[in-house]
PDB file of N, CA and C in Angstrom:
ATOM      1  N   UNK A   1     -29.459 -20.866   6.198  1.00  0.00           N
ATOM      2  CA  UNK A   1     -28.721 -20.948   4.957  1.00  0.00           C
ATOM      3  C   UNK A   1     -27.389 -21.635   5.230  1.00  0.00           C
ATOM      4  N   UNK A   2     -27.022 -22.456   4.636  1.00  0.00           N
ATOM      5  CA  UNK A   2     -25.675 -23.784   4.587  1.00  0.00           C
ATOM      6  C   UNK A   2     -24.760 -22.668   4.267  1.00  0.00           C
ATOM      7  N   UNK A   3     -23.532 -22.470   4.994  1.00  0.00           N
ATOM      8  CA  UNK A   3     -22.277 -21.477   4.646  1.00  0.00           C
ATOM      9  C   UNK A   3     -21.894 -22.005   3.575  1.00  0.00           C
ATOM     10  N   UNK A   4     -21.697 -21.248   2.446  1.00  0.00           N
ATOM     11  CA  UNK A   4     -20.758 -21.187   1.180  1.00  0.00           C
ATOM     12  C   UNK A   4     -19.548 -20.716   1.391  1.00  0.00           C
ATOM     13  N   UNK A   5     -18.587 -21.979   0.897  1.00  0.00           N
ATOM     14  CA  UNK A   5     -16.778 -21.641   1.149  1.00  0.00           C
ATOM     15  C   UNK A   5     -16.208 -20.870  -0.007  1.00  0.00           C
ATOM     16  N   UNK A   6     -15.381 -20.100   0.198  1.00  0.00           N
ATOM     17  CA  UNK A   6     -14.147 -19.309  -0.851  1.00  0.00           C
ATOM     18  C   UNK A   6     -13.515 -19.624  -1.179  1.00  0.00           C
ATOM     19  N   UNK A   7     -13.275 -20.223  -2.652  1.00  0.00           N
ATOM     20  CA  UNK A   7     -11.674 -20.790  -3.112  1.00  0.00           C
ATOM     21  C   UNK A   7     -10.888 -19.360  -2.946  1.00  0.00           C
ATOM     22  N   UNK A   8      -9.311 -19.725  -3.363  1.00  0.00           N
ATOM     23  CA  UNK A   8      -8.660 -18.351  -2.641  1.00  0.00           C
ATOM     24  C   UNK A   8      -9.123 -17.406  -4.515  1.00  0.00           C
ATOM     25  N   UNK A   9      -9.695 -17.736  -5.488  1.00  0.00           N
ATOM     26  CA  UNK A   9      -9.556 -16.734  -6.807  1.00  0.00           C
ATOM     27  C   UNK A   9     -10.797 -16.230  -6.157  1.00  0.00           C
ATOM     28  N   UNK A  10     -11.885 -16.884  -5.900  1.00  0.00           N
ATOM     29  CA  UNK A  10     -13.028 -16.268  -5.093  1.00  0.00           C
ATOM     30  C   UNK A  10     -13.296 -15.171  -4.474  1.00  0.00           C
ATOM     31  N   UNK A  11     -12.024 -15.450  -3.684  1.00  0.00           N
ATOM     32  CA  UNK A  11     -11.776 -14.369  -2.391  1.00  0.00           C
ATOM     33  C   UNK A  11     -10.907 -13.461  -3.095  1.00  0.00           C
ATOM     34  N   UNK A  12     -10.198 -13.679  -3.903  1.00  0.00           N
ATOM     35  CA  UNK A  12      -9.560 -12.116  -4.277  1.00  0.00           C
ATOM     36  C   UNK A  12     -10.224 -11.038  -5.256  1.00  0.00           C
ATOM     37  N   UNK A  13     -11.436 -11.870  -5.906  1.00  0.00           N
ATOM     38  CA  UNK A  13     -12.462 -11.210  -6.986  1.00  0.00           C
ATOM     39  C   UNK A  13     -13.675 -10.845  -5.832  1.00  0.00           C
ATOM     40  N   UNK A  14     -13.777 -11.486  -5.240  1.00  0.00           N
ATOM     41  CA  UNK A  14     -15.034 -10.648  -4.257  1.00  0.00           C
ATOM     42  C   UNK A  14     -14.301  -9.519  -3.472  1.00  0.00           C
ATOM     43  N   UNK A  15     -13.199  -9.511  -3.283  1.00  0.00           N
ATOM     44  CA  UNK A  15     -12.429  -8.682  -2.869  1.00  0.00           C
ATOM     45  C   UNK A  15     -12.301  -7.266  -3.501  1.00  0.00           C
ATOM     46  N   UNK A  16     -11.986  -8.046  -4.746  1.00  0.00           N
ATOM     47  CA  UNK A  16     -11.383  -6.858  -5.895  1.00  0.00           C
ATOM     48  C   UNK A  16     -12.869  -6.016  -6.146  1.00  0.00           C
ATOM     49  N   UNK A  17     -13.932  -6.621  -6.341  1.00  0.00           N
ATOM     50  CA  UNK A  17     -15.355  -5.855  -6.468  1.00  0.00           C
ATOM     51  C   UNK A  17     -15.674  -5.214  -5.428  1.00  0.00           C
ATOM     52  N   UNK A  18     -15.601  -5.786  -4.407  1.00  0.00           N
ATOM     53  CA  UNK A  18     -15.638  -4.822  -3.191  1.00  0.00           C
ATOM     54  C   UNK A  18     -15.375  -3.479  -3.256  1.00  0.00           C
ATOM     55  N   UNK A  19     -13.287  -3.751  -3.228  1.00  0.00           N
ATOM     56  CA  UNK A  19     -12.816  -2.589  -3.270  1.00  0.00           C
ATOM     57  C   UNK A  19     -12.857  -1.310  -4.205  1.00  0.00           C
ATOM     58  N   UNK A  20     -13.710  -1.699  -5.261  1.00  0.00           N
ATOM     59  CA  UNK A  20     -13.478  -0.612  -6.492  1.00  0.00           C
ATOM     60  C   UNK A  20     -14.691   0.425  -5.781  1.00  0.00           C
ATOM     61  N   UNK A  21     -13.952   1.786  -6.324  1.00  0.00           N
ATOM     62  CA  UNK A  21     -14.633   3.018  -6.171  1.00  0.00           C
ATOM     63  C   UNK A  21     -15.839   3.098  -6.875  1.00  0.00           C
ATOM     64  N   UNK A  22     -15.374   2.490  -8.169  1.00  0.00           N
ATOM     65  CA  UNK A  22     -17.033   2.941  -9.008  1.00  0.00           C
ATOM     66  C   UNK A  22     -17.319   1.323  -9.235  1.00  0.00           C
ATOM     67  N   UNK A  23     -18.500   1.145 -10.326  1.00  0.00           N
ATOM     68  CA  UNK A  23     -19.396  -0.199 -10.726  1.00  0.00           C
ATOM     69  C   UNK A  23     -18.314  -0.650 -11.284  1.00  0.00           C
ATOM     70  N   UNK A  24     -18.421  -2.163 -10.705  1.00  0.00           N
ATOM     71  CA  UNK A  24     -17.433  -3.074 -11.269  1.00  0.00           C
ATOM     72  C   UNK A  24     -17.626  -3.800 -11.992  1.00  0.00           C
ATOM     73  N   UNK A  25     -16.979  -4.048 -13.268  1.00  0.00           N
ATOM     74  CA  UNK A  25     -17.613  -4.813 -14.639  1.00  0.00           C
ATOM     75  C   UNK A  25     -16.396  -5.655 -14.924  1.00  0.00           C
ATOM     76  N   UNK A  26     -16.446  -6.379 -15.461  1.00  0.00           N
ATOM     77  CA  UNK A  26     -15.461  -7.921 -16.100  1.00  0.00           C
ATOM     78  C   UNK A  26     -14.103  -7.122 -16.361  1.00  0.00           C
ATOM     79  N   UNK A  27     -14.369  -6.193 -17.015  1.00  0.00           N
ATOM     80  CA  UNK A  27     -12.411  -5.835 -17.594  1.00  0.00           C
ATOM     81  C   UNK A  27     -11.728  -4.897 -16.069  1.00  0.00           C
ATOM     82  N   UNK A  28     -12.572  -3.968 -15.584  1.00  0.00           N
ATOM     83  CA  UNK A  28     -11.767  -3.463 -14.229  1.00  0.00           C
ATOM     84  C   UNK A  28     -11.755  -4.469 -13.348  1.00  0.00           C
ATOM     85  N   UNK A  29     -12.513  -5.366 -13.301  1.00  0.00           N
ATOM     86  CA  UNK A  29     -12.286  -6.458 -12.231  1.00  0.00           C
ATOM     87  C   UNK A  29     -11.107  -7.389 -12.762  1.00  0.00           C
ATOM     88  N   UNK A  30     -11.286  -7.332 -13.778  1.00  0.00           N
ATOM     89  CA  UNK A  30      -9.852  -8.252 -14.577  1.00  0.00           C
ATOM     90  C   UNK A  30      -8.747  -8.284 -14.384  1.00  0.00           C
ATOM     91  N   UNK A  31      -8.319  -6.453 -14.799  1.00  0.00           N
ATOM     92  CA  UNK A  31      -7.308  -5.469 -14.381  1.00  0.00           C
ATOM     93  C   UNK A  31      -7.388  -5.411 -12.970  1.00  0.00           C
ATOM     94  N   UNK A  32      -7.852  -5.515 -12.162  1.00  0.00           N
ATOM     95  CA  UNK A  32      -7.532  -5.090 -10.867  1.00  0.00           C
ATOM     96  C   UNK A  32      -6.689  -6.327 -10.262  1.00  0.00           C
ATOM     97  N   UNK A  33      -7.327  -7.410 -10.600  1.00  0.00           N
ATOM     98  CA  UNK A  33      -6.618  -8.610 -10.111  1.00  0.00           C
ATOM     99  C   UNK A  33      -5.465  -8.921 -10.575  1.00  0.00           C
ATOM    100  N   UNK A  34      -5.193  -8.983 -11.923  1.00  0.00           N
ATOM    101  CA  UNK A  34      -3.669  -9.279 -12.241  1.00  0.00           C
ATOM    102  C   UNK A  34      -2.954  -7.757 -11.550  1.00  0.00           C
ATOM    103  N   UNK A  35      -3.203  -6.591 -11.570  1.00  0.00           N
ATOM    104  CA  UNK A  35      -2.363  -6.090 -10.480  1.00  0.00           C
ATOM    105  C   UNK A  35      -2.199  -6.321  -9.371  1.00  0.00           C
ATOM    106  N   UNK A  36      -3.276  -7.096  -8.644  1.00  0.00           N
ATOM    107  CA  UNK A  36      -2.891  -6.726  -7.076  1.00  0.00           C
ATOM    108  C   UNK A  36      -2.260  -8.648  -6.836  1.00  0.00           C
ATOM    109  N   UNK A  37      -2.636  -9.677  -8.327  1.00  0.00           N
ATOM    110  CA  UNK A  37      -2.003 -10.539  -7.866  1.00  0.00           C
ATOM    111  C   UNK A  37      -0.622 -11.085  -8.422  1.00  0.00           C
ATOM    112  N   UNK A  38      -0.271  -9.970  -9.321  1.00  0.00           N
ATOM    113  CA  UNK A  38       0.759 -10.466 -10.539  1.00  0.00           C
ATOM    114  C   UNK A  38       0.414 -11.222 -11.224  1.00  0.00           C
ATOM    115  N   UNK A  39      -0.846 -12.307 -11.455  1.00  0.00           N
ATOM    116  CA  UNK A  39      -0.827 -12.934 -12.079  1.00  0.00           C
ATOM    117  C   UNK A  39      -1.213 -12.700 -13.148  1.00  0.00           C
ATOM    118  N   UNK A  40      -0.797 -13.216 -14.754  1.00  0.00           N
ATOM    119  CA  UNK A  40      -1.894 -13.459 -15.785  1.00  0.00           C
ATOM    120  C   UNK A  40      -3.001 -14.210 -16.319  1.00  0.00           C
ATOM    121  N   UNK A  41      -4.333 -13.336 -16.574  1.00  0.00           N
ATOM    122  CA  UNK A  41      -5.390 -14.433 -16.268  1.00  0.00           C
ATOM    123  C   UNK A  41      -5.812 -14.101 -17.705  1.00  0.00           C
ATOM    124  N   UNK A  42      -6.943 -15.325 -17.893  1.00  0.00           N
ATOM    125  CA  UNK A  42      -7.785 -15.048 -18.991  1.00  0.00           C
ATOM    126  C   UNK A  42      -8.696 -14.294 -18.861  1.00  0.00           C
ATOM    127  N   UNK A  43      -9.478 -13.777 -19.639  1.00  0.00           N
ATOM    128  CA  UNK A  43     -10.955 -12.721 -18.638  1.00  0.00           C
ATOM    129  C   UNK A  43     -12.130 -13.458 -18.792  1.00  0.00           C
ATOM    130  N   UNK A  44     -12.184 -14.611 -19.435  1.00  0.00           N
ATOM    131  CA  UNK A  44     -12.894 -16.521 -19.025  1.00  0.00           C
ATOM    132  C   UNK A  44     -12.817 -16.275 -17.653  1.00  0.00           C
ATOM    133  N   UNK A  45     -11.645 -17.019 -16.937  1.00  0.00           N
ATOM    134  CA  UNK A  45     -11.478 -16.717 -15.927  1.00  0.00           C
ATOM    135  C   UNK A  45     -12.384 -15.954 -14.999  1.00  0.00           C
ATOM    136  N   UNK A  46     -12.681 -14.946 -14.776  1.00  0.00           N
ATOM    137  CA  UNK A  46     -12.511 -13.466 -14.256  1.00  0.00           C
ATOM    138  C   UNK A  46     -13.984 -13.608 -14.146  1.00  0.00           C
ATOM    139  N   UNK A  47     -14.591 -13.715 -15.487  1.00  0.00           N
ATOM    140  CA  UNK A  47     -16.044 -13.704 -15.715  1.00  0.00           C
ATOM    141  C   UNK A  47     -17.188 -15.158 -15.091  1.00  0.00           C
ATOM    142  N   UNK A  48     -15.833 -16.268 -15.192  1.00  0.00           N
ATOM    143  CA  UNK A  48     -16.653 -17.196 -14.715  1.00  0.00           C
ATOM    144  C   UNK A  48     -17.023 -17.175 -13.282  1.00  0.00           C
ATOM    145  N   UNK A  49     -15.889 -16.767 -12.507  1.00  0.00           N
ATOM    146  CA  UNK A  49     -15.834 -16.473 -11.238  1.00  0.00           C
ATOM    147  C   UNK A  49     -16.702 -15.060 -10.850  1.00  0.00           C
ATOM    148  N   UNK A  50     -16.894 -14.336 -11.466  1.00  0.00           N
ATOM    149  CA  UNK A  50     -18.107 -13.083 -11.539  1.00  0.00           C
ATOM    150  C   UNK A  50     -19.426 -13.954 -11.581  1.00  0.00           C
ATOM    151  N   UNK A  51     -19.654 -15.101 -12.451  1.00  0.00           N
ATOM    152  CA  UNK A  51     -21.453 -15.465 -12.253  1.00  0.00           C
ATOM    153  C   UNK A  51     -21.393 -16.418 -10.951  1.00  0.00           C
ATOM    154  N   UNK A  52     -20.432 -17.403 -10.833  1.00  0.00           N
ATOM    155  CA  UNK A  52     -20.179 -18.543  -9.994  1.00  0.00           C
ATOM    156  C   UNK A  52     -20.543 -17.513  -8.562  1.00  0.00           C
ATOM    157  N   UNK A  53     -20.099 -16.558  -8.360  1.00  0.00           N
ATOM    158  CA  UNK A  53     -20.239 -15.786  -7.248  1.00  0.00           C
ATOM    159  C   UNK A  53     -21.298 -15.068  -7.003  1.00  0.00           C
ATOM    160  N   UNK A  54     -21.960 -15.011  -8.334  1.00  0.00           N
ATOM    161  CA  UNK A  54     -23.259 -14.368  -8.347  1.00  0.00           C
ATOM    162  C   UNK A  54     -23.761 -15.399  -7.947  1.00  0.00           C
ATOM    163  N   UNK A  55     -23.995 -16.676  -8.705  1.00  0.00           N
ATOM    164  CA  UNK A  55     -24.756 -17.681  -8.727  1.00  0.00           C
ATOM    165  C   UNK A  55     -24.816 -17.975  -6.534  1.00  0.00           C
ATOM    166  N   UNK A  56     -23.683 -17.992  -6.142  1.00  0.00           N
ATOM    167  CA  UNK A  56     -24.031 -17.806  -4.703  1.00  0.00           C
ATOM    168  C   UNK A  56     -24.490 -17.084  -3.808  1.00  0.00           C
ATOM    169  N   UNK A  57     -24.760 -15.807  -4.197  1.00  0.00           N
ATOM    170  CA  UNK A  57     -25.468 -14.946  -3.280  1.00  0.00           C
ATOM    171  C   UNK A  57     -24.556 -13.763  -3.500  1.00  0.00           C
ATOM    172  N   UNK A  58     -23.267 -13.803  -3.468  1.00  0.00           N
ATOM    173  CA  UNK A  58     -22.421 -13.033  -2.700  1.00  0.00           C
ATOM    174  C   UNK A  58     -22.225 -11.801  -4.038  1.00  0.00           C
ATOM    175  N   UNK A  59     -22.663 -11.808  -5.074  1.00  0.00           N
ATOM    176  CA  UNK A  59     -22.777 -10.719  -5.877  1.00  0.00           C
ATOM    177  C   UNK A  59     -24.295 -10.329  -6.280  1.00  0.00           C
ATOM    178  N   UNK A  60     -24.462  -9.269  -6.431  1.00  0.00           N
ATOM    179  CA  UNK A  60     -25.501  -9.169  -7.654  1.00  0.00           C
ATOM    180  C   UNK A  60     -25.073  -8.352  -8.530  1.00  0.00           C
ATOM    181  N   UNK A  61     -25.474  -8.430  -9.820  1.00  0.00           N
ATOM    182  CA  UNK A  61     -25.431  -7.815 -11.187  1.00  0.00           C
ATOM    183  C   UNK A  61     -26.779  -7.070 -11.789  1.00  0.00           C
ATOM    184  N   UNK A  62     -26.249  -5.746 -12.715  1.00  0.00           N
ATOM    185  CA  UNK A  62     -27.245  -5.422 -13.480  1.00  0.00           C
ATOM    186  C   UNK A  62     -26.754  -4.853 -14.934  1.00  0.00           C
ATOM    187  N   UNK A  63     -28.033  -4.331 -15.725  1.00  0.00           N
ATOM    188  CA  UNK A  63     -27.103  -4.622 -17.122  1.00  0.00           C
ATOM    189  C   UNK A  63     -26.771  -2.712 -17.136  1.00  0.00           C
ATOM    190  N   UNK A  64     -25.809  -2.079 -17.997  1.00  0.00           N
ATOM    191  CA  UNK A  64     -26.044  -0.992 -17.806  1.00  0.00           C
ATOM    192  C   UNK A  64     -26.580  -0.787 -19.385  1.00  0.00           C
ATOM    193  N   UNK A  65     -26.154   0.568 -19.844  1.00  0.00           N
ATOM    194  CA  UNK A  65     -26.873   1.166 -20.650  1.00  0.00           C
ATOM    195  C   UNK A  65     -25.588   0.703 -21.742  1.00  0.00           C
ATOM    196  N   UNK A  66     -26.401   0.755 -23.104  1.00  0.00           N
ATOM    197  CA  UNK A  66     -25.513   0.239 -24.697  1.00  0.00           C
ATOM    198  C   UNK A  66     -24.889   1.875 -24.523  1.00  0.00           C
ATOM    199  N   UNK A  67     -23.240   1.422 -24.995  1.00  0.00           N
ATOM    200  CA  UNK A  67     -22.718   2.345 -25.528  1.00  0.00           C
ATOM    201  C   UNK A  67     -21.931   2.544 -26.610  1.00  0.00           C
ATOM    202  N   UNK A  68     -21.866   3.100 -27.649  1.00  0.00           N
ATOM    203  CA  UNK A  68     -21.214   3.228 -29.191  1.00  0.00           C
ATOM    204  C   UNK A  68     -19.779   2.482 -28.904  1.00  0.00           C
ATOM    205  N   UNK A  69     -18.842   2.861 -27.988  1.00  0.00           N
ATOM    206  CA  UNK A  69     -17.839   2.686 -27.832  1.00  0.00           C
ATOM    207  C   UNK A  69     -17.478   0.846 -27.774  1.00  0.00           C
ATOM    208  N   UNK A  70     -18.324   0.273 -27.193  1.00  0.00           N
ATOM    209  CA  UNK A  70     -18.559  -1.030 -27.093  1.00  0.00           C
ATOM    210  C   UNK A  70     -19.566  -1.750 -28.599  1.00  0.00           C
ATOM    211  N   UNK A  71     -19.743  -0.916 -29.215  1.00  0.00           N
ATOM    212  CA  UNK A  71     -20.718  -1.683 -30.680  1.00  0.00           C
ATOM    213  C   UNK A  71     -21.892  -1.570 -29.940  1.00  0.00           C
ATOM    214  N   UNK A  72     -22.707  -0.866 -29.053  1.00  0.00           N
ATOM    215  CA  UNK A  72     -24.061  -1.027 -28.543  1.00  0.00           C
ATOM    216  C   UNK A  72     -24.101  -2.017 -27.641  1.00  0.00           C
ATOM    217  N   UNK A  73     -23.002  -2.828 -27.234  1.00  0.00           N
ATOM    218  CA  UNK A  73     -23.544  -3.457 -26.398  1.00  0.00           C
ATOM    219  C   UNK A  73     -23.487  -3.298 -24.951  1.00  0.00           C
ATOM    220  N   UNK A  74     -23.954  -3.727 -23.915  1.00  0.00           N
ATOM    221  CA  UNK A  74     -24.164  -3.181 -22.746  1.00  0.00           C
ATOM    222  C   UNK A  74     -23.039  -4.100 -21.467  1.00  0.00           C
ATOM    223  N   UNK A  75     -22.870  -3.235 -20.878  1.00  0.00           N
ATOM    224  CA  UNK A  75     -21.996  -3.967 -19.516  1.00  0.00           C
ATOM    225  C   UNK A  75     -22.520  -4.688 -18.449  1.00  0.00           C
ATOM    226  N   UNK A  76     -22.210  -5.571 -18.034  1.00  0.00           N
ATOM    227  CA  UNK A  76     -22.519  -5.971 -16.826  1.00  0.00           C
ATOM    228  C   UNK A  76     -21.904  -5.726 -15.699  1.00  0.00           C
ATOM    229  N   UNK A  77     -22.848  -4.595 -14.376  1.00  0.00           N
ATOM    230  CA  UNK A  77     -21.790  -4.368 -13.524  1.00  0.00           C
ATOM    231  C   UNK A  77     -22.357  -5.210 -12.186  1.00  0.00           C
ATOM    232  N   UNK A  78     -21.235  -5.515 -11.414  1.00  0.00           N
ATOM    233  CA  UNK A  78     -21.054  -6.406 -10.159  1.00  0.00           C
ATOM    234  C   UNK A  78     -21.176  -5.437  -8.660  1.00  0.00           C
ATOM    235  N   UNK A  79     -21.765  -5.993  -7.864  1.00  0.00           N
ATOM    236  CA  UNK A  79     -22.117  -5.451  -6.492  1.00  0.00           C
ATOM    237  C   UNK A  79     -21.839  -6.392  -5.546  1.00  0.00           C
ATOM    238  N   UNK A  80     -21.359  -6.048  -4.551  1.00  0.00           N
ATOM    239  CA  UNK A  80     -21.089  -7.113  -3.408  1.00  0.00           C
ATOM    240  C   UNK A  80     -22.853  -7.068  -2.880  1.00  0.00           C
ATOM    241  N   UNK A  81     -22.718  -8.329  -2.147  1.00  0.00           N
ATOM    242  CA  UNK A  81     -24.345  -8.013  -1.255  1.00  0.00           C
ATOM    243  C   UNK A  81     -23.751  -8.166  -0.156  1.00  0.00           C
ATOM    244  N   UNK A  82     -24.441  -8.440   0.720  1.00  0.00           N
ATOM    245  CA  UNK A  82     -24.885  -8.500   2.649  1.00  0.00           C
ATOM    246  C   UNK A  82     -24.220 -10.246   2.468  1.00  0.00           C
ATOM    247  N   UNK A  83     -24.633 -10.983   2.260  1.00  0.00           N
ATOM    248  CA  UNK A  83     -24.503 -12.160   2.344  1.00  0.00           C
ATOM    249  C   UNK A  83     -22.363 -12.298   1.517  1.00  0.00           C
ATOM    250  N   UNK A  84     -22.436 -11.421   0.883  1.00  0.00           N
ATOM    251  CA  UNK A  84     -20.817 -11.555  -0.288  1.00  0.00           C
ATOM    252  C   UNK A  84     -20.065 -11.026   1.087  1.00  0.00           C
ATOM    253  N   UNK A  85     -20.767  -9.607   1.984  1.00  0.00           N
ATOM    254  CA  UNK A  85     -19.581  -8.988   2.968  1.00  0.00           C
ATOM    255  C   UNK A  85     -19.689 -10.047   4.137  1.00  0.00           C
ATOM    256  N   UNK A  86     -20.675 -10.719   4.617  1.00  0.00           N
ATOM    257  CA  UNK A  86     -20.322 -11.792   5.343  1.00  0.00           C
ATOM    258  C   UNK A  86     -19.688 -12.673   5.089  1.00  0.00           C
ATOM    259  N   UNK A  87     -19.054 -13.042   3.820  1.00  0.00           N
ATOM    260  CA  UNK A  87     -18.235 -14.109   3.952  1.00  0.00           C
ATOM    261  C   UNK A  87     -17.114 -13.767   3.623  1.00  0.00           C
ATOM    262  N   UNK A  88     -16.802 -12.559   3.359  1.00  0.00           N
ATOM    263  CA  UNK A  88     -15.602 -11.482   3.542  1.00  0.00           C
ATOM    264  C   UNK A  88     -15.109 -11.569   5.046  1.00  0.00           C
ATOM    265  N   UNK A  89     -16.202 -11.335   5.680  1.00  0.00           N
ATOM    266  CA  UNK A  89     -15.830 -10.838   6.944  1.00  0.00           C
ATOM    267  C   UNK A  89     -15.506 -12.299   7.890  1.00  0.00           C
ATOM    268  N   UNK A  90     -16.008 -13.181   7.240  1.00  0.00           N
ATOM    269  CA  UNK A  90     -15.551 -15.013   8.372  1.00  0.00           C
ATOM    270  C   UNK A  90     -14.299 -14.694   7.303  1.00  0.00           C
ATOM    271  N   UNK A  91     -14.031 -14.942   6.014  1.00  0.00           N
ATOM    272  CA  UNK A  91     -12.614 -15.321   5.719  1.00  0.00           C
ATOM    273  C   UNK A  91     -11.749 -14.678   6.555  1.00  0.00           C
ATOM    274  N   UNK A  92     -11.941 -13.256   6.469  1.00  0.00           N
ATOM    275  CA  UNK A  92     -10.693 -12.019   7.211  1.00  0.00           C
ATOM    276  C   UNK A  92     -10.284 -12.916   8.906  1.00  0.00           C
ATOM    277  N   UNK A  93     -12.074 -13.006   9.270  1.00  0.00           N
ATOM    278  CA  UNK A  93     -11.628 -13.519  10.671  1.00  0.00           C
ATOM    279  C   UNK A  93     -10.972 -14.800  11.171  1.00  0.00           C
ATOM    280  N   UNK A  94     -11.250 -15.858  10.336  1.00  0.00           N
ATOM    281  CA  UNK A  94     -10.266 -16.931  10.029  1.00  0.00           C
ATOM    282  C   UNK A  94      -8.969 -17.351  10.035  1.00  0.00           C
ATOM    283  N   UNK A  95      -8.802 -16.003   8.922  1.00  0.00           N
ATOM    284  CA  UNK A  95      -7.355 -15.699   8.791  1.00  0.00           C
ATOM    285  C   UNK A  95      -6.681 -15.394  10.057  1.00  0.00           C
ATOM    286  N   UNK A  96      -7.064 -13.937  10.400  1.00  0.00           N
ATOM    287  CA  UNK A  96      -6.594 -13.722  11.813  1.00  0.00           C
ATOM    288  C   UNK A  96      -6.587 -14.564  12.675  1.00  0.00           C
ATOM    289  N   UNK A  97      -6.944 -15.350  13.226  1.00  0.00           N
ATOM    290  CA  UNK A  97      -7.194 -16.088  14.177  1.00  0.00           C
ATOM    291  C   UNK A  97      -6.118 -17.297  13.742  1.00  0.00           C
ATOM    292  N   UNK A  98      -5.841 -17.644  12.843  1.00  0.00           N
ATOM    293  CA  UNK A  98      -5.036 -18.627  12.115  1.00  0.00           C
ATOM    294  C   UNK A  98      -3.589 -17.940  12.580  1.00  0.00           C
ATOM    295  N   UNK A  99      -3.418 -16.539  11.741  1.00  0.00           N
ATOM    296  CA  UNK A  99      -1.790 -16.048  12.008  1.00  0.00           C
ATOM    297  C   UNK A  99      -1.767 -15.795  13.331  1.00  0.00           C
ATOM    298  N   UNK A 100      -3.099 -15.332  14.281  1.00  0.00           N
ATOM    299  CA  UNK A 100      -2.781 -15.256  15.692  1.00  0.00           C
ATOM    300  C   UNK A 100      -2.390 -16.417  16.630  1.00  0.00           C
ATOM    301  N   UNK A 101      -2.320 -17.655  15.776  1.00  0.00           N
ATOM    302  CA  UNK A 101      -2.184 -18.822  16.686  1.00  0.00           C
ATOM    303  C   UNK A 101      -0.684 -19.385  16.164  1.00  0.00           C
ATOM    304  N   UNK A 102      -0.243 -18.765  15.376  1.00  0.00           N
ATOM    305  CA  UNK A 102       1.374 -19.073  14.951  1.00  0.00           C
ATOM    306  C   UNK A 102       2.307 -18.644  16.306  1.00  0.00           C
ATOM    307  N   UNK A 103       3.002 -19.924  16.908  1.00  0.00           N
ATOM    308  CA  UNK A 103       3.472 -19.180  17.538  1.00  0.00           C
ATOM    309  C   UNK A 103       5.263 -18.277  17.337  1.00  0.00           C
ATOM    310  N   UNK A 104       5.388 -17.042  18.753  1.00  0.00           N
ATOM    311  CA  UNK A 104       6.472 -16.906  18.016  1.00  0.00           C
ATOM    312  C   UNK A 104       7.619 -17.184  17.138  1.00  0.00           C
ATOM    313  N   UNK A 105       8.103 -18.298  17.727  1.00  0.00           N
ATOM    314  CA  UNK A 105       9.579 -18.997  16.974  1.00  0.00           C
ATOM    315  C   UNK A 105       9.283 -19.361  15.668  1.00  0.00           C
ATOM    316  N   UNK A 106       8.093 -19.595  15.414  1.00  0.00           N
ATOM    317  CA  UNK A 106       7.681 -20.053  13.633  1.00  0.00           C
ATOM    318  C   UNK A 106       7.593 -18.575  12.944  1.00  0.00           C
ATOM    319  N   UNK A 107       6.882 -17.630  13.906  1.00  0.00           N
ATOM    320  CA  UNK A 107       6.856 -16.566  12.954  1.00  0.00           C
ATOM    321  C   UNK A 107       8.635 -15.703  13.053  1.00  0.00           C
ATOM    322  N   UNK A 108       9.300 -16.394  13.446  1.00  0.00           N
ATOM    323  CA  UNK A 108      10.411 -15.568  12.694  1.00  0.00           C
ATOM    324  C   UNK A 108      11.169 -16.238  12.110  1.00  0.00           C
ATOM    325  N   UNK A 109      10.785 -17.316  11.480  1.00  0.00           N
ATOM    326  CA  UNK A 109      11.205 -17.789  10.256  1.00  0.00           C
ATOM    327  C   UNK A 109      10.557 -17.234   8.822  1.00  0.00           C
ATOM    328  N   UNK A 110       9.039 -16.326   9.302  1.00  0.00           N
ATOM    329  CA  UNK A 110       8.965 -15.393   8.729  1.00  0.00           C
ATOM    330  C   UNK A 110       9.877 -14.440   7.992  1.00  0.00           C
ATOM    331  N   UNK A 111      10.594 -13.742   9.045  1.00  0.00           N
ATOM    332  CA  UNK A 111      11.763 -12.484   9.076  1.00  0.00           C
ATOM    333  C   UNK A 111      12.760 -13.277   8.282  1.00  0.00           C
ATOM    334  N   UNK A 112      13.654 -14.116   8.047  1.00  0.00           N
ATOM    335  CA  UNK A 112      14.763 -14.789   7.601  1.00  0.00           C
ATOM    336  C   UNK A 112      14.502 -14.449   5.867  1.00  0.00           C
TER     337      UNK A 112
END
């Protein structure tokens, strides 16, 4: 299988699904990201990057059950797979290996 790359919204929504305690659906995945990135997003956004990620392997989805509260209609919740935590796990290691090769005197322009 040809490695599939992470734009960085990629990586913070496969992230953000990851990390949630319970099934992750378009509006907690929404909410989770403008908290953990400050940013404001559309939930376009949010959702396109939910199938685009499906569409690669690295999620799967299922529908849940209609509920009154929503007009009957049903949620779609998000799952990381095997193939989504492997490319979790090359980004993380990437990274590291990247800040581990900074050397000192650059990283304390960090500190300043």
């Amino acid at each position: 299988m040809r490695r599939a790359f992470l734009g960085e919204f990629e990586e913070i929504v496969l992230l953000v699904v990851a990390a949630c305690h319970a099934e992750a659906y378009g509006v907690t995945v929404w909410e989770e990201v403008q908290v953990q990135t400050g940013r404001k997003l559309t939930m376009s956004a949010v959702h396109a990057t939910l199938y685009r990620l499906e569409e690669k392997g690295f999620l799967a989805s299922h529908l849940g059950g209609a509920t009154a509260e929503r007009g009957g209609r049903r949620k779609r919740f998000f799952a990381l797979t095997a193939p989504g935590a492997q490319a979790l796990r090359e980004v993380e290691q990437l990274r590291r290996r990247l800040w581990e090769a900074i050397p000192e005197s650059k990283l304390q322009l960090f500190k300043a």
